[in-house]
Protein backbone atom coordinates (compact mmCIF):
# COMPACT_ATOMS: atom_id res chain seq x y z
CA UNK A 1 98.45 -69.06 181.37
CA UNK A 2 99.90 -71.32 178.60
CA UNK A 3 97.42 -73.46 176.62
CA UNK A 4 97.23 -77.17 176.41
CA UNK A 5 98.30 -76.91 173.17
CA UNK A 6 101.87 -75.05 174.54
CA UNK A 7 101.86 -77.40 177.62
CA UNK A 8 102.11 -80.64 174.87
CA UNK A 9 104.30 -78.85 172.72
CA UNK A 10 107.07 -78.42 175.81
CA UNK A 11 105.94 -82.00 177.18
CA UNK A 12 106.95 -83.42 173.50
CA UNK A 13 109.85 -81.63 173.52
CA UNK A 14 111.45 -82.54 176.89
CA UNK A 15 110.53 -85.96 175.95
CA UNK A 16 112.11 -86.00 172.32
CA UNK A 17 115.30 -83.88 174.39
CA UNK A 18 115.61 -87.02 176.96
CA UNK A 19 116.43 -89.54 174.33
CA UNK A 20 119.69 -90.69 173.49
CA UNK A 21 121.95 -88.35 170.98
CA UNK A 22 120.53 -89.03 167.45
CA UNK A 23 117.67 -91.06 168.26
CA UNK A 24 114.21 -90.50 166.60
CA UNK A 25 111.26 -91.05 168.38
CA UNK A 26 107.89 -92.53 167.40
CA UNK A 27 104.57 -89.51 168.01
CA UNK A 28 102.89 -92.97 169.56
CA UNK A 29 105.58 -92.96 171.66
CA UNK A 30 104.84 -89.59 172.89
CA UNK A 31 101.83 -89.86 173.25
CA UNK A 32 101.49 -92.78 174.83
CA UNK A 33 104.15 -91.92 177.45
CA UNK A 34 103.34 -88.56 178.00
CA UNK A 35 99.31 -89.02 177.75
CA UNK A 36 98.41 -87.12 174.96
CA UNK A 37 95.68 -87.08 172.75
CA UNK A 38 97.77 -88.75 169.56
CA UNK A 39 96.08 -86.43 166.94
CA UNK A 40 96.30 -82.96 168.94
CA UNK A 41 99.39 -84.17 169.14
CA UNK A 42 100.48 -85.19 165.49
CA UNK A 43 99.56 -81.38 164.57
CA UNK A 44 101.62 -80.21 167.36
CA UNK A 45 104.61 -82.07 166.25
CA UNK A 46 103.82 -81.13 162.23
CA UNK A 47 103.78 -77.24 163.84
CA UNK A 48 107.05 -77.73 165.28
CA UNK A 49 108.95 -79.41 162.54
CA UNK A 50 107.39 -76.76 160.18
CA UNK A 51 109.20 -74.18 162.50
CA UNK A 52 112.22 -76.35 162.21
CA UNK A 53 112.61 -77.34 165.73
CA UNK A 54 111.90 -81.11 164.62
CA UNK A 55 112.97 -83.25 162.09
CA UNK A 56 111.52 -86.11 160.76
CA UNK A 57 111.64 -89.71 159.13
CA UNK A 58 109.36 -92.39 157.70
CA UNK A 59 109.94 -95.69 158.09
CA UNK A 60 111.05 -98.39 160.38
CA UNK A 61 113.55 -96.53 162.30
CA UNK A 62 111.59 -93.15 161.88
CA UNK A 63 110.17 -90.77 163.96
CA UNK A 64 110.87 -87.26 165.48
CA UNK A 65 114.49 -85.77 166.76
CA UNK A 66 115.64 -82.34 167.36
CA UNK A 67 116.59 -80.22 164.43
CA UNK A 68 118.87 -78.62 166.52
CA UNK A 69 120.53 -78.38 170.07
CA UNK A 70 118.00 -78.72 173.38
CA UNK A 71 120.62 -75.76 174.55
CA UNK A 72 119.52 -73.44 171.48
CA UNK A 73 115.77 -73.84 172.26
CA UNK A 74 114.01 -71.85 174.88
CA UNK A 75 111.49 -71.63 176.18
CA UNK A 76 110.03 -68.00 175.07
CA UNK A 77 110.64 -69.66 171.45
CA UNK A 78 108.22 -72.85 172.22
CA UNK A 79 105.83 -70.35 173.79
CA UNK A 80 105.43 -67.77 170.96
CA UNK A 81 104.93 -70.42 168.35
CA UNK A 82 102.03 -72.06 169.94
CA UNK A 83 100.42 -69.69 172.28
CA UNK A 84 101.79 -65.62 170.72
CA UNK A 85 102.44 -62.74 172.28
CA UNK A 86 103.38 -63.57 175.86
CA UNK A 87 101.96 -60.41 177.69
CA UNK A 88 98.92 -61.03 179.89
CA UNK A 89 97.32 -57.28 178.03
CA UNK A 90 97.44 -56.53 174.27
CA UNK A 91 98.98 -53.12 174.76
CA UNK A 92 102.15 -54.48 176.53
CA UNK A 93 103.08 -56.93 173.91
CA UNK A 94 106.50 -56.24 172.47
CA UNK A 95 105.52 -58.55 169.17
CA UNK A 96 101.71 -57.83 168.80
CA UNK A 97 101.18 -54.09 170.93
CA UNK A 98 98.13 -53.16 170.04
CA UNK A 99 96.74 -49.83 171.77
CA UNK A 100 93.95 -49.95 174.11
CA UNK A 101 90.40 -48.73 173.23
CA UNK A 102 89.74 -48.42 176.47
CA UNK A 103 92.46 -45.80 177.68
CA UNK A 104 92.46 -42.30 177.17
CA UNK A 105 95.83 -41.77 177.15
CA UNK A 106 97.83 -44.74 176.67
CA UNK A 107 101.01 -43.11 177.88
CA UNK A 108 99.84 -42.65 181.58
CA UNK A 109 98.10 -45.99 182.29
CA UNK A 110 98.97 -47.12 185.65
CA UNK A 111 97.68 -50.93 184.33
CA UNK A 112 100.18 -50.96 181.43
CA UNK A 113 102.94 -49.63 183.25
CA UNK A 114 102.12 -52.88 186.12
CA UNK A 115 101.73 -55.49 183.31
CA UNK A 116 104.76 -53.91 181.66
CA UNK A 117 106.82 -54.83 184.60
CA UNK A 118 105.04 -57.83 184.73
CA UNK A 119 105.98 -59.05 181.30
CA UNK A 120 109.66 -58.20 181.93
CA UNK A 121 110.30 -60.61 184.52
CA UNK A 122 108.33 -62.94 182.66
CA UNK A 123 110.31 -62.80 179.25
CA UNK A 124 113.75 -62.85 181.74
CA UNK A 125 112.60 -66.55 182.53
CA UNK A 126 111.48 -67.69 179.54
CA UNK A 127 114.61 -66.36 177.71
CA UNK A 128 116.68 -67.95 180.25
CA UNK A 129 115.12 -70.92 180.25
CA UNK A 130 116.41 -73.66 177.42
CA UNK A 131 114.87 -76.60 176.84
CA UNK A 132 117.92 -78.56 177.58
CA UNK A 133 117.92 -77.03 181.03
CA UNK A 134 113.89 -78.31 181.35
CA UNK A 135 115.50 -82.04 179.70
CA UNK A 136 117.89 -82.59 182.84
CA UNK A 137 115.04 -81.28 185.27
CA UNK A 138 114.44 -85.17 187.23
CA UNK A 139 111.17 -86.03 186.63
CA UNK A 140 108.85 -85.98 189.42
CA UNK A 141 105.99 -88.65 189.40
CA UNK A 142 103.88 -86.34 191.47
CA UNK A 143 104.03 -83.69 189.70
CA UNK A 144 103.01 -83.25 185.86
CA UNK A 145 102.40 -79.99 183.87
């Protein structure tokens, strides 16, 4: 399960991804728009411009834009940053493994080897999935993540 924290993150995104080539956005905007608590979400966006997804400007025609393409960005990126490892069990993380203290031999746990396979079809998604591809998703009024 992603956090909220993840679920803004991607929500920000899309939005910021939506606009119109070269167009900044205003975090009140964002917020606003997408209902989110303005000051969760001002760290959020200070996170992602400090992993140089964003950029950003002061001023009268300030705001947020993307650093770089919507097409470069996916999904298992956005994920990582804000929520880590992606496996559902420490031991099957590619990024953060950590053994089990719980197994006695690591090698022949029936659990890993499920989450293992779990955690592969997961990452095929996620690595698939771009955040430009999310952008030209229609947007369904009854449904919000």
């Amino acid at each position: 399960m992603i956090s909220n924290r993840c679920k803004y993150a991607l929500k920000a995104l899309i939005y910021i991804a939506r606009q119109e080539m070269g167009k900044s956005v205003l975090s009140s905007e964002i917020a606003k728009d997408e209902h989110i608590p303005k000051k969760f979400l001002e760290n959020i966006l200070r996170d992602l411009k400090n992993a140089q997804f964003l950029t950003s400007k002061r001023g009268a025609k300030g705001g947020y834009k993307l650093n770089k393409g919507a097409e470069e960005i996916t999904l298992i990126d956005i994920i990582r940053l804000m929520d880590g490892p992606i496996a559902l069990i420490p031991c099957v993380s590619i990024m953060y493994n950590q053994t089990c203290d719980t197994c006695k031999n690591d090698y022949f746990c029936t659990i890993k080897e499920t989450f293992a396979e779990v955690r592969d079809a997961t990452l095929k998604i996620y690595e698939k999935t771009t955040l430009a591809s999310l952008a030209r998703k229609e947007k369904n009024t009854n449904f919000v993540i």
